[in-house]
Structure formats: C-alpha cells, structure tokens
Protein backbone atom coordinates (compact mmCIF):
# COMPACT_ATOMS: atom_id res chain seq x y z
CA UNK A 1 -24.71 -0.99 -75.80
CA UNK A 2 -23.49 0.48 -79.27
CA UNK A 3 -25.72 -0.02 -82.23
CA UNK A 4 -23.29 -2.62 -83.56
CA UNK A 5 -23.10 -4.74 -80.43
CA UNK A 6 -27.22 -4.96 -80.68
CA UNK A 7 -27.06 -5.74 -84.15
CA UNK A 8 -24.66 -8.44 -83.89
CA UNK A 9 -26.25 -10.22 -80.24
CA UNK A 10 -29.78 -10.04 -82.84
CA UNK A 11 -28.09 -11.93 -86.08
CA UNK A 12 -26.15 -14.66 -83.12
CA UNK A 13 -29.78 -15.32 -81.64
CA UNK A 14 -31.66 -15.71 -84.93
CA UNK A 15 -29.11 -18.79 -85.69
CA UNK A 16 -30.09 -20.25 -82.84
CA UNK A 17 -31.93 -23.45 -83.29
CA UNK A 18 -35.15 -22.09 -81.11
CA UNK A 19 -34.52 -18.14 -81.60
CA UNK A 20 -37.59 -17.80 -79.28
CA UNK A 21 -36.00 -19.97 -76.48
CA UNK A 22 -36.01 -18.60 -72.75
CA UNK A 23 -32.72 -17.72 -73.36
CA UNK A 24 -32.96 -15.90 -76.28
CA UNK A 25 -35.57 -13.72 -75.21
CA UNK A 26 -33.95 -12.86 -72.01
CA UNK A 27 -31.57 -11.02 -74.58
CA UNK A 28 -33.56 -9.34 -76.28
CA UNK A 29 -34.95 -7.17 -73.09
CA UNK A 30 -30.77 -6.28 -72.82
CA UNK A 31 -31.09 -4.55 -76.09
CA UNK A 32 -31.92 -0.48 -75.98
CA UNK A 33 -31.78 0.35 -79.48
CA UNK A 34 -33.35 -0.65 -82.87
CA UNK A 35 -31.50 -2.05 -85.69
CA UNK A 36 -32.08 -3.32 -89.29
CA UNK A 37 -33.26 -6.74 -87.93
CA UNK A 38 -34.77 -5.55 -84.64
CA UNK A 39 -37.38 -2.92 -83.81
CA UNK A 40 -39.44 -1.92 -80.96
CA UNK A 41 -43.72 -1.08 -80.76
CA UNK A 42 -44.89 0.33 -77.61
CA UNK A 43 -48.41 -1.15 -78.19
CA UNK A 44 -50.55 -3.79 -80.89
CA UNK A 45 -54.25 -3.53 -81.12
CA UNK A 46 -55.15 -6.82 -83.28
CA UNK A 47 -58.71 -5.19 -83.96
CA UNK A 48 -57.16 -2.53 -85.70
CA UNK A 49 -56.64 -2.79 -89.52
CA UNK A 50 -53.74 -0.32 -89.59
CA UNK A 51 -51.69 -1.66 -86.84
CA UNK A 52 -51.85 -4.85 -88.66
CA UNK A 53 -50.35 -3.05 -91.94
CA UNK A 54 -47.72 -1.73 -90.55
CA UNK A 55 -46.50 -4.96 -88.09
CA UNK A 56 -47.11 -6.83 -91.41
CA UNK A 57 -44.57 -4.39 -93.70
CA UNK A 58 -42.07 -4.54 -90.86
CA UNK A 59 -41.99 -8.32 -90.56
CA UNK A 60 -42.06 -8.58 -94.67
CA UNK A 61 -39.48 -6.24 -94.74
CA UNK A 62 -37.15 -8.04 -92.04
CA UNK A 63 -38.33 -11.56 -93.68
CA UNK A 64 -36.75 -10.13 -96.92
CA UNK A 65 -33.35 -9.12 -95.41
CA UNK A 66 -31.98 -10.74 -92.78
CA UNK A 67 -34.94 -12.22 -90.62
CA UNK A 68 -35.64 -10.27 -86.97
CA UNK A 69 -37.38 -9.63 -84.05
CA UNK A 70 -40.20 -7.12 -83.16
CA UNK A 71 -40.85 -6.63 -79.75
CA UNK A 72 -44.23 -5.35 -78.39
CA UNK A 73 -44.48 -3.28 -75.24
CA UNK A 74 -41.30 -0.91 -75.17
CA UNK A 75 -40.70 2.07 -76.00
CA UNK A 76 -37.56 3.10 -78.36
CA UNK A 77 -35.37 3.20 -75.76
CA UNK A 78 -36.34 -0.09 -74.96
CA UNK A 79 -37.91 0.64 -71.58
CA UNK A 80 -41.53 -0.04 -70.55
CA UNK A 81 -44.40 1.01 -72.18
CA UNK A 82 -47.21 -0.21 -69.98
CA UNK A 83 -49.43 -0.87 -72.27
CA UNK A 84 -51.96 -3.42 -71.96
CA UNK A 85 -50.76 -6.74 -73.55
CA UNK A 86 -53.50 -9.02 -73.27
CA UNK A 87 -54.95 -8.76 -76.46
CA UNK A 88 -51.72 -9.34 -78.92
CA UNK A 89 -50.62 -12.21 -76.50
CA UNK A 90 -53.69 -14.14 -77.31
CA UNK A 91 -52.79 -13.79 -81.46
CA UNK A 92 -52.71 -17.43 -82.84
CA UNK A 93 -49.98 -17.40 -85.17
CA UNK A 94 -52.28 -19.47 -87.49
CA UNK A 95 -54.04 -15.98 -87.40
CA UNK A 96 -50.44 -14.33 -88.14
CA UNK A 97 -49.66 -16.40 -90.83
CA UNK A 98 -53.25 -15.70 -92.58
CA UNK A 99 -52.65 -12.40 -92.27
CA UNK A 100 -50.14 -11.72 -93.88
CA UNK A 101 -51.02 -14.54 -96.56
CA UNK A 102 -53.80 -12.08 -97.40
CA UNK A 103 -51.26 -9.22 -98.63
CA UNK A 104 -48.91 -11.22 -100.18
CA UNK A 105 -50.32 -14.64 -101.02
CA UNK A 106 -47.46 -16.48 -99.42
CA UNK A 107 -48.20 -17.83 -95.96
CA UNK A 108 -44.28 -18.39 -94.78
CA UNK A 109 -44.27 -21.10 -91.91
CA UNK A 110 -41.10 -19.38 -89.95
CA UNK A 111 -43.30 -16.38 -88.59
CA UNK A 112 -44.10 -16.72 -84.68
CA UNK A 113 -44.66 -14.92 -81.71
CA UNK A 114 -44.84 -15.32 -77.98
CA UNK A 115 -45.60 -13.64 -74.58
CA UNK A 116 -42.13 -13.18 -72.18
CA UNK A 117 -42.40 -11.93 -68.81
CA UNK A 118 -38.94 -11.94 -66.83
CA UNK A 119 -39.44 -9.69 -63.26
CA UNK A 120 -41.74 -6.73 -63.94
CA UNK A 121 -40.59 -6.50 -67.61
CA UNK A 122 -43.30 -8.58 -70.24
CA UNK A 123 -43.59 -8.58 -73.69
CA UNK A 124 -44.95 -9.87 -76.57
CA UNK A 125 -42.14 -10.97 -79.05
CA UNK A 126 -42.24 -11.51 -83.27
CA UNK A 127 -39.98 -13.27 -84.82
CA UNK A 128 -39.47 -14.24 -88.46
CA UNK A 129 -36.14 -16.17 -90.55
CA UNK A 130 -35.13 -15.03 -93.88
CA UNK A 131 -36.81 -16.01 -96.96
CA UNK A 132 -34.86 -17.51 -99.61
CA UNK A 133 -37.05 -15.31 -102.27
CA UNK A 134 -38.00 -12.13 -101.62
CA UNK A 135 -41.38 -11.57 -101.05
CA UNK A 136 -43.71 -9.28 -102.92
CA UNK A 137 -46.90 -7.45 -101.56
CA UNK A 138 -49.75 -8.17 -103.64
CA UNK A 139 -52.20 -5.96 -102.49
CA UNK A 140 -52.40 -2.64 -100.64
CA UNK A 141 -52.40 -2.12 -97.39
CA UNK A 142 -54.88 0.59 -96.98
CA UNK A 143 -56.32 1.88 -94.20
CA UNK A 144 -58.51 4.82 -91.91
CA UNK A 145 -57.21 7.22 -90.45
CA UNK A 146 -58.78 10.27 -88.88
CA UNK A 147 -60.55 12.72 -90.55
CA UNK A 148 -61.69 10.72 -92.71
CA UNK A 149 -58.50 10.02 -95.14
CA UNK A 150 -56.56 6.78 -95.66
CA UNK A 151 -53.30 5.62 -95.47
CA UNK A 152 -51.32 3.02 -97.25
CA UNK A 153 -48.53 1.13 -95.32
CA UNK A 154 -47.70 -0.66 -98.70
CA UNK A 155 -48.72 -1.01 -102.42
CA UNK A 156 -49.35 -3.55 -104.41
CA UNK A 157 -46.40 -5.03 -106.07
CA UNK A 158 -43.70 -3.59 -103.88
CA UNK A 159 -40.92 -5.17 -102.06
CA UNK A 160 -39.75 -4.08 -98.72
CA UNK A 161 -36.22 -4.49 -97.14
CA UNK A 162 -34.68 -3.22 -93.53
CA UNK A 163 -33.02 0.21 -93.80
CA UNK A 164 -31.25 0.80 -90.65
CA UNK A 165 -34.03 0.78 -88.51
CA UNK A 166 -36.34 1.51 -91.40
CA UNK A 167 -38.55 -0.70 -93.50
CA UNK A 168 -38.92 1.01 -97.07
CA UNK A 169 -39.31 0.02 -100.90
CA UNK A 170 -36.58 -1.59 -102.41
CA UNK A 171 -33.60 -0.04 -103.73
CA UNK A 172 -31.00 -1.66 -106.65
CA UNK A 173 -28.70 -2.47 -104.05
CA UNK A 174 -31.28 -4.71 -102.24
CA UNK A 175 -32.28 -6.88 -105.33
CA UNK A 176 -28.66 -7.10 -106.17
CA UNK A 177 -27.67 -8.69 -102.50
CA UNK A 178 -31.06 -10.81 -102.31
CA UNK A 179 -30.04 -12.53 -105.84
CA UNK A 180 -26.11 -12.72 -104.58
CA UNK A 181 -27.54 -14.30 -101.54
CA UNK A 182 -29.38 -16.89 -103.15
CA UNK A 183 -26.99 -17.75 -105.53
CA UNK A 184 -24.05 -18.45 -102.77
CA UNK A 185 -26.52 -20.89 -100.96
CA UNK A 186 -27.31 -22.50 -104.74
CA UNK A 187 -23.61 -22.95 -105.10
CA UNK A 188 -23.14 -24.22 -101.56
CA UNK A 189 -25.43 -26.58 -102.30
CA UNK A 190 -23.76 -27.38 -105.93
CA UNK A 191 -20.41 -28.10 -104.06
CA UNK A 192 -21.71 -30.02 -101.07
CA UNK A 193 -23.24 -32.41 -103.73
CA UNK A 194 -19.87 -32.27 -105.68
CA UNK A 195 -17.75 -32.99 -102.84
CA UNK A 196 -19.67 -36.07 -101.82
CA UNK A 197 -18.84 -37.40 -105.45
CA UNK A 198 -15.54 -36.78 -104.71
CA UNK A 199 -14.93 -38.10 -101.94
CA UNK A 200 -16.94 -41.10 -102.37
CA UNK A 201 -15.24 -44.96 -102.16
CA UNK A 202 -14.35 -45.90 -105.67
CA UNK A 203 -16.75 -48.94 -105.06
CA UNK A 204 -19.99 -46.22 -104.93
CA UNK A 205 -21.99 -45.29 -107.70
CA UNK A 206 -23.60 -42.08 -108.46
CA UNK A 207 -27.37 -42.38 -109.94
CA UNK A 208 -29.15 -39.20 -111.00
CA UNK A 209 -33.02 -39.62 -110.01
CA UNK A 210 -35.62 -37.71 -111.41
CA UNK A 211 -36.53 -35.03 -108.25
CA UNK A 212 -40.22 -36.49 -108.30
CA UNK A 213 -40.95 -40.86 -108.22
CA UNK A 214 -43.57 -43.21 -107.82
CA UNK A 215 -44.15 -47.20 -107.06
CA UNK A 216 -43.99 -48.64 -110.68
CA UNK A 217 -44.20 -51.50 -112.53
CA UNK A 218 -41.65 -50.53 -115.45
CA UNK A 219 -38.23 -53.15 -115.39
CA UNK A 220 -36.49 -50.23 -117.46
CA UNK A 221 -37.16 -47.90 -114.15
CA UNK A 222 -34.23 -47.76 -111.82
CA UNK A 223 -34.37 -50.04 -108.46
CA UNK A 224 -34.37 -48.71 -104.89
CA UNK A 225 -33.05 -50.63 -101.95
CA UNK A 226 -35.10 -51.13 -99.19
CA UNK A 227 -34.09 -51.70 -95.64
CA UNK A 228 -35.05 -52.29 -92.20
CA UNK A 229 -31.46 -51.12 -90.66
CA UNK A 230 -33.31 -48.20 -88.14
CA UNK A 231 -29.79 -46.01 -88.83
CA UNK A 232 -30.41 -46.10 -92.24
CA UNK A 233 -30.92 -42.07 -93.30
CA UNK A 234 -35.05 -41.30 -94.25
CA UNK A 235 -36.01 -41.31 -97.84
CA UNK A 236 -38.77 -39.69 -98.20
CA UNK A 237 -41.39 -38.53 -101.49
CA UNK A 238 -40.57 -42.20 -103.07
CA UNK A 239 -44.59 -42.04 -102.48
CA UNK A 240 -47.31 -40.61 -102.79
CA UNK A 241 -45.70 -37.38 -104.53
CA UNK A 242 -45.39 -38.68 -108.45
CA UNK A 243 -48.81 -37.85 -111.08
CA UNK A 244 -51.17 -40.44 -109.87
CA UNK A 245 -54.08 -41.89 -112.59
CA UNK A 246 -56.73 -41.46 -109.86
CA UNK A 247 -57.78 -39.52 -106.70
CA UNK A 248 -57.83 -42.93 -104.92
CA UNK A 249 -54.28 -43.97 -106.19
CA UNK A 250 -53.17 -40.65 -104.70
CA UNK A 251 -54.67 -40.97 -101.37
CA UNK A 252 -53.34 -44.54 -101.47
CA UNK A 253 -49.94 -43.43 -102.10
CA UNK A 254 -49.70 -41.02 -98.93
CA UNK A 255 -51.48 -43.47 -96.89
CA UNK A 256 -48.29 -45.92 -97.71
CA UNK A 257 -45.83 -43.37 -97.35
CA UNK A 258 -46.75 -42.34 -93.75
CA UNK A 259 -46.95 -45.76 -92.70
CA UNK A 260 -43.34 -45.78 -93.73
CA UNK A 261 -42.16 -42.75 -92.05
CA UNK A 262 -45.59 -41.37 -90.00
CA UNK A 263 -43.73 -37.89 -90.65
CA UNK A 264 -43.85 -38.26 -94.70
CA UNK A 265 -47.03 -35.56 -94.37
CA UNK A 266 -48.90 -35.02 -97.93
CA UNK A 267 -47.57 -32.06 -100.09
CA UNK A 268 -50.20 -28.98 -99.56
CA UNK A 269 -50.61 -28.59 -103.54
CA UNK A 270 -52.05 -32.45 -102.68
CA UNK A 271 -54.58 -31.27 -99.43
CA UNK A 272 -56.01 -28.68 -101.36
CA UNK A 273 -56.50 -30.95 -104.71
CA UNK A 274 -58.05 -33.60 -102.47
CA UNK A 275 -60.12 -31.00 -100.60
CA UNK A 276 -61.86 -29.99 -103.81
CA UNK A 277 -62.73 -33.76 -104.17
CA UNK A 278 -63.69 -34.53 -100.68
CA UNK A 279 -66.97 -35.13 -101.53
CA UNK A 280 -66.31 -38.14 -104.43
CA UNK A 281 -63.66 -40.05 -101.98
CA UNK A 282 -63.98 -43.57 -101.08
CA UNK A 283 -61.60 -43.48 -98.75
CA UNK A 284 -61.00 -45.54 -95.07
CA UNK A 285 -60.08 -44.47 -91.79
CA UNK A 286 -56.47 -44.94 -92.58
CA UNK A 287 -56.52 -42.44 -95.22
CA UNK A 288 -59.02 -39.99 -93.50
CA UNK A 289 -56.34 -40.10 -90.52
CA UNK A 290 -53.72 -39.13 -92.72
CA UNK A 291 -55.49 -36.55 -94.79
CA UNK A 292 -56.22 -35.00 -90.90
CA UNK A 293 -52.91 -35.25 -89.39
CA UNK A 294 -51.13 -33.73 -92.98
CA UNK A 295 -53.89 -31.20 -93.16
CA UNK A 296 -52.26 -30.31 -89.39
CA UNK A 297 -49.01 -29.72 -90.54
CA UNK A 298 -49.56 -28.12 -94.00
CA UNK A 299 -51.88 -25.08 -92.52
CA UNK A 300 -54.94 -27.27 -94.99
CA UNK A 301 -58.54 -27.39 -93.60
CA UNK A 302 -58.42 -30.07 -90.70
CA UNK A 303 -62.34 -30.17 -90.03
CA UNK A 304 -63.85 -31.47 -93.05
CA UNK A 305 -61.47 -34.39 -92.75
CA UNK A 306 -62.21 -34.66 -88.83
CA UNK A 307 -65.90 -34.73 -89.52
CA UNK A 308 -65.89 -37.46 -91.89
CA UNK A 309 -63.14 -39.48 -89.67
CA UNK A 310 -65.84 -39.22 -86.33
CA UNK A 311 -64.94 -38.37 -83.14
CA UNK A 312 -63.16 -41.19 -81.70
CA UNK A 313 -60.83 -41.54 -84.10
CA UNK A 314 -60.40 -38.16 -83.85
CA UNK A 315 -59.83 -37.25 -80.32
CA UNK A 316 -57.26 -40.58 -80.69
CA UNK A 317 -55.49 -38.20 -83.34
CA UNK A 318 -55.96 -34.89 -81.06
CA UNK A 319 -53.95 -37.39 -78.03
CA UNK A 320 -51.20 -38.64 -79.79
CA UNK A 321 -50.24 -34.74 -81.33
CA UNK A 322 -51.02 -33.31 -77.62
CA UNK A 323 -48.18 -35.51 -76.72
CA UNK A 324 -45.55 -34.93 -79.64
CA UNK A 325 -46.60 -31.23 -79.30
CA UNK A 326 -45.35 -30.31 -83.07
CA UNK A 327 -45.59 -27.18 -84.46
CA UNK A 328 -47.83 -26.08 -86.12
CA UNK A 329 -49.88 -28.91 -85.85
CA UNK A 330 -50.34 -28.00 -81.87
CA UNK A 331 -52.35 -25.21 -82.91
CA UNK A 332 -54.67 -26.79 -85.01
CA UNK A 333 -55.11 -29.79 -82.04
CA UNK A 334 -56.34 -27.13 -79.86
CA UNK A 335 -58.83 -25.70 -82.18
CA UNK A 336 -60.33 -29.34 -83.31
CA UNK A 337 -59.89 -30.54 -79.70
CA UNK A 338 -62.38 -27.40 -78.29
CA UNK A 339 -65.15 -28.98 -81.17
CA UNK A 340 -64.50 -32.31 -79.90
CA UNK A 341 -64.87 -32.09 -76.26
CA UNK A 342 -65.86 -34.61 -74.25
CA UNK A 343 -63.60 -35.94 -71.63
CA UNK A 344 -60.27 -36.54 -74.26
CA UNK A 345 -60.81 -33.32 -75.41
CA UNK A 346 -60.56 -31.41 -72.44
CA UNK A 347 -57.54 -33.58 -71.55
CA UNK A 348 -55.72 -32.46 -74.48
CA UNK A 349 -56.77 -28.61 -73.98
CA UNK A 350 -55.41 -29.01 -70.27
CA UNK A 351 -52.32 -31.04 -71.55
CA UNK A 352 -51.36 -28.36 -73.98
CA UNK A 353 -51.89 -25.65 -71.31
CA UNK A 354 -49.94 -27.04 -69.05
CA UNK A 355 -46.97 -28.95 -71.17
CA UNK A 356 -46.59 -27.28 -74.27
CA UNK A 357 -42.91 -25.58 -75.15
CA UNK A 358 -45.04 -22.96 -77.32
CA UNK A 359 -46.95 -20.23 -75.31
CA UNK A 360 -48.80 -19.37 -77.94
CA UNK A 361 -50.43 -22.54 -77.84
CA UNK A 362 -50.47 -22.78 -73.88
CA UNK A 363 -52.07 -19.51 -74.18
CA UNK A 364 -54.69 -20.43 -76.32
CA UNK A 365 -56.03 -23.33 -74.10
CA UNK A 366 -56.06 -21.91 -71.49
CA UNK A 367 -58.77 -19.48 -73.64
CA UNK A 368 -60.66 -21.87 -74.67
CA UNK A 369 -61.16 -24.29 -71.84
CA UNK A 370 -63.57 -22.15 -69.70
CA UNK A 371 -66.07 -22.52 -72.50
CA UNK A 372 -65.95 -25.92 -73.60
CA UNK A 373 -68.78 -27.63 -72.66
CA UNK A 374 -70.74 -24.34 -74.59
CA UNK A 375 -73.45 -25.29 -76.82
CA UNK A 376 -72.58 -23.37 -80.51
CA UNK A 377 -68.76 -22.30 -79.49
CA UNK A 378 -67.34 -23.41 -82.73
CA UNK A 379 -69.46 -20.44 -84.34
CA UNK A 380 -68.86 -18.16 -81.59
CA UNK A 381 -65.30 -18.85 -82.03
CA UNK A 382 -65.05 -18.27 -85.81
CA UNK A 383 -68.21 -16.95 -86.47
CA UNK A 384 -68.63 -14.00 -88.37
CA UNK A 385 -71.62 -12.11 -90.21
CA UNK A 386 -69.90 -11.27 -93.30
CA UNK A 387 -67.11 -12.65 -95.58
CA UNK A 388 -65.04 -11.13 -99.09
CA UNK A 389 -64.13 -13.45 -101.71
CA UNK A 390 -61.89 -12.76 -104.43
CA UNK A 391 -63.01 -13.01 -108.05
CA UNK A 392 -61.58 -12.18 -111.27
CA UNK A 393 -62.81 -9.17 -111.19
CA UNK A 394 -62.46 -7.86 -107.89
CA UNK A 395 -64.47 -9.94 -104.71
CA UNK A 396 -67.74 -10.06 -104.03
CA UNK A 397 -69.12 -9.68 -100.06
CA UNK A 398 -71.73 -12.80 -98.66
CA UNK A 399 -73.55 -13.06 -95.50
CA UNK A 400 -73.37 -16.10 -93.20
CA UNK A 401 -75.79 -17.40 -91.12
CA UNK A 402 -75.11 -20.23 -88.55
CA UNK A 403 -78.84 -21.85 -89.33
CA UNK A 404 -77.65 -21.39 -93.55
CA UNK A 405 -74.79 -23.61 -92.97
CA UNK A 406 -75.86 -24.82 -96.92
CA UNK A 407 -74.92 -22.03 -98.02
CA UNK A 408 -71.72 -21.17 -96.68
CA UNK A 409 -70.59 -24.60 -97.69
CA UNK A 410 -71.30 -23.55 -101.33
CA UNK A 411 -69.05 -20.76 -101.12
CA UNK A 412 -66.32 -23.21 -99.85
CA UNK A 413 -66.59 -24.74 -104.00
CA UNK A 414 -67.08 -21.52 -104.86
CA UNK A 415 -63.94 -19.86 -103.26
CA UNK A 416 -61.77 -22.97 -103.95
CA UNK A 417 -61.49 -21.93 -107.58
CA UNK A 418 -59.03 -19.17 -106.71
CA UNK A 419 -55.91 -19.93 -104.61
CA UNK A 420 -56.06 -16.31 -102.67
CA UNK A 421 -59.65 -17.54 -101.56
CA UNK A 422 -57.79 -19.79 -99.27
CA UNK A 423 -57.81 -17.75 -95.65
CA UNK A 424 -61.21 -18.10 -96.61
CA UNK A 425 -61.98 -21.37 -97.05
CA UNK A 426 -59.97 -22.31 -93.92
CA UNK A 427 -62.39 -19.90 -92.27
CA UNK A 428 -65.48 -21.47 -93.79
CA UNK A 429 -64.13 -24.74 -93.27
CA UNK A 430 -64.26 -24.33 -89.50
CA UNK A 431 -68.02 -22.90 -89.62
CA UNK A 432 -69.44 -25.62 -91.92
CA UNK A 433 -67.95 -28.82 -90.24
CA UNK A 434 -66.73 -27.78 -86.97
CA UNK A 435 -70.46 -27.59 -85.58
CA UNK A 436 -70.59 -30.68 -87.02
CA UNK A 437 -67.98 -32.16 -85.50
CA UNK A 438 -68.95 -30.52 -82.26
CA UNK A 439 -72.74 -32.32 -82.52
CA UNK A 440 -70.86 -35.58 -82.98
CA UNK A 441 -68.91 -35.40 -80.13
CA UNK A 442 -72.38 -34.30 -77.90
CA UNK A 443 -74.12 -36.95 -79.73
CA UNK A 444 -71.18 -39.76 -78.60
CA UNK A 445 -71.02 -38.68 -75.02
C-alpha cells in the first residue's frame, strides 16, 4: 500500500459520520505506513508527563491540518508491538480533553479514543477532526528526562501542523492554507445563504435577526411564529441566550427553552456564570435538572448541581441519559452514577457496560462497578494530595485533605476567577460535592 493510497483511505474515513465506527477501524489496521494525518506509537504510559506532551503535540498538530488518527500499539511498520494496553484503554476522554485544555486553553469536543481488538491484533485508537481555527499552545510542554535534563515537546505560543509524517512549528505556507481554508467555508456559507434568497417563492420574505434574542415585551421588536407542526425545522437560542436583568431570569430562560426542545442545553459561558452564583440561587427542581443535564453536555461541573437536586431526582436524570447514551454526557452519567449508587445506580453502570456504542464509556463501567458499594470511592477516585492553581503571577500549589473538604471548596471561588483554573475546578468540584452526593445516596437507601 503506497503512501498515497494510505493517505487517501485516512482523509475518506475521517468524513465518515462515526470515523471511529467498527468499520472504520478495521481500516486502519490495513494501513502500514504513516502519513500527515495518521501516525503510529508502539506504547502510551498515561502516568508519564512526557508521553502525554508528545501524544498532545501530535493530535494539536493533526487537529490544525487536516484532523487524523493515532494508533497505539504498532510499530512503524504497522505490525504489533505487544505492549501492554491496559492502561491507555482505560483513558476517559473527559481526561483527554482536560489535558490538552491545560496546554492550550481550548478543550475541543471532537477528540476521542477507543480500544479495537479484531483477531490477535488490538489497539488503542485517537482520533481528532479539524479545527476551524488553528490552535495555539499556551504553555510549554516540559518535561524529565534522564540524567537529570528536560525536554520540551512544545513552547508556549507555537502552532503545530502535520509535515509528512512530522508534527513541527508552523511554516508561512501553513498559516496561508489554514486562513484560505477558513475563508472558502465562510464563503460557502455566504452563498448557501445567498442562494436560498434566490431561489426563494416571490411570496417569502427575508428578515435579518439579530444572531442573539430574547422573550420581550417591545411591539417595535419583530414577531416569531410559533407552531406545533412536529416537521417544522428546530429553532433554537430564541431563549435563554439574550443579556438577562437577573440570575433568576437567566435560569428561567433555559429552563423554558429545554422544555421546548429538551436538547436546547445552556451555553457553557452560562454554566460557568451560574456556577460562580450557585450559592445565591433560588432555583426549583426544574431548573436544577437542567443546570445538571447542560452541565453534562457542556464538559461544566455536574456535582454541585447533582448535590443540590438530591438523589432521586438524580439517579431519574442518570436513567433517562443511560438510555439516550449521548456523548459526552455518557461519561459524566457514569461518574455521577458511581456517587449515587444504590440500586438505579448500579443499573445504569451495568447498562452502560453492556449497551453503550462508546467503549470508552463501556470501559469505564465496567471499572468502576466492582467498587461501588465502597465507602469514600468518590475521593479515591479523584482524590489527590496536592493541586496547582494559576494566578496572575504564576500558580500557587495547595494541599487537600478529604476531612478539610472547607477548604478545598474555597479554592473552587478562588480558582473560578481565572478561566485556565477550570480543569481544576472540575476536579475540585468532584471532591467537594461528590462525597456529598455519595452520603445522600447511603443516607436514602
């Protein structure tokens, strides 16, 4: 198989509509050579800092050209490595995205992985699309290497692009093609819209909206049709994504707009602006229900809103998402249905395990189930002794202590005044109300 003929079966499969399908990874074990968006790793250690610098510049790099695949356990000639793949199969690609969130402050949402045996041959496949905008590394990735020296996979403030089978800095030619690139699909766009005018009946009329609305009381403001016609195409962001006078009107807007369309999810700049005022809310169980189930979706902190929402409710939530079994909401079911427990808990763990089309996420339950009925797993599961926090001038290191749990729900203010604290807060969010939610759920059964 020529380079060309792998490069082109690579760029067919990543236009797939599930470019981790069965199928598609069946393909990819064909393919003996590396390629701009392809490459091979005979192993991944996800303890190791450096290993996680280098899978991270790769999959930047591909992101930023063409999307791609990396494929874990082969060699270059795309045989067997043997290596032991346990431990990179069992990545959550929550964990993924984080990760590479923490280099670049972008946490893209089209970055997956999972585990493909087919015969003897298994592997652990990473996939990830194109970005529209390059992305930019914000911080170095540094790290140990023997005798004492380090390394850097990447500075700070570099862009990376596919080179062959190469990921290195950008050149002119790159920027030039990543700007021509977005500008064709801005004027695709530009004549799609056009051509609708165009070819609309003579009895149509065109109405230029502002991109952002709101409910309103204003006769001057222009009038929407509603209707109940179930082929009618979605509208979606009529509410709950305009300025809003209050906190309360806000959460009152999404509340309305996912009883519309139950898929109408809050914005994230709208989670995290509500998370900082999660202690002031007056809200219901409607609205805690949709703060959860957005939070879900939007890669927010779930267990804050699950704590304050109780368990029932809750593990009613944790059902209904076990059965749609929606990325990347999936994920996050698992994790809140392990604090949870009790007997709907454990159903949706062994659902998931057994049903899910992501691996990742059948992988993951399967993980966690042995251990569910532990006493203080939450902790053990995200527990750690020490976390970094960004600051303006530099970050500054804390120690956590699961009996402190005061404390480390101060740092959650704390670290909410700086957007690249987020990883962090996520973390923190799961420490500080996850054992809560988990002494609910013992308390209820």
């Amino acid at each position: 198989m020529t380079t060309r003929r792998s490069d082109t079966l690579v760029r067919e499969l990543l236009r797939t509509p599930d470019p981790l399908s069965d199928e598609a990874c069946a393909v990819l074990l064909t393919i003996r050579r590396e390629s701009r968006p392809f490459d091979f790793k005979e192993s991944f250690d996800p303890s190791n800092n450096g290993e996680w610098c280098e899978l991270i510049k790769d999959l930047i790099a591909m992101a930023n050209t063409d999307g791609g695949y990396i494929v874990i356990g082969a060699k270059n000639d795309g045989s067997s490595s043997q290596a032991d793949l346990q431990g990179v199969a069992s990545v959550d690609q929550a964990v993924l995205v984080d990760k590479i969130g923490k280099y670049t402050d972008t946490q893209p949402e089209d970055v997956n992985l999972r585990r493909y045996a087919q015969g003897r041959k298994e592997r652990v496949i990473f996939h990830t699309a194109r970005v529209s905008v390059p992305i930019v590394f914000c911080r170095p990735g540094t790290y140990a290497v023997p005798l004492n020296r380090q390394k850097t996979a990447f500075s700070a403030g570099t862009i990376y692009f596919r080179h062959g089978s190469k990921s290195e800095p950008a050149r002119q030619a790159d920027i030039h093609r990543a700007f021509d690139s977005m500008l064709t699909a801005r004027r695709r766009e530009m004549l799609a819209g056009i051509s609708k005018v165009v070819r609309a009946p003579s009895d149509h009329q065109v109405l230029v909206m502002p991109t952002s609305m709101r409910l309103t009381a204003d006769p001057n403001a222009p009038g929407v049709r509603v209707t109940d016609d179930p082929a009618a195409p979605a509208v979606r962001g009529l509410v709950g994504s305009g300025k809003y006078e209050s906190a309360s009107e806000e959460l009152a807007g999404i509340v309305r707009g996912m009883k519309t369309d139950p898929e109408a999810y809050a914005a994230k700049a709208q989670l995290w602006r509500l998370y900082e005022l999660r202690h002031g809310l007056t809200d219901g169980k409607d609205a805690l229900r949709c703060l959860l189930v957005s939070s879900m979706y939007r890669h927010c902190p779930p267990y804050y809103w699950a704590y304050r929402l109780g368990v029932a409710p809750t593990r009613d939530v944790l059902a209904s998402e076990a059965d749609k079994d929606g990325y990347p909401a999936i994920q996050v079911a698992i994790r809140l249905a392990y604090a949870v427990a009790g007997n709907k808990g454990r159903h949706v763990l062994e659902r998931v395990a057994a049903q899910s089309h992501y691996k990742s996420a059948r992988v993951l339950a399967k993980r966690l189930l042995p251990t569910l009925g532990m006493i203080g797993r939450v902790w053990d599961e995200y527990g750690c002794h020490t976390v970094r926090m960004h600051t303006p001038s530099g970050f500054t290191r804390h120690q956590l202590d699961r009996a402190r749990a005061d404390d480390a729900e101060a740092l959650i203010d704390e670290a909410l005044a700086n957007t690249m604290n987020r990883p962090l807060v996520k973390q923190l969010d799961a420490l500080v109300y996850g054992p809560e939610v988990e002494h609910q759920g013992r308390q209820q059964d």
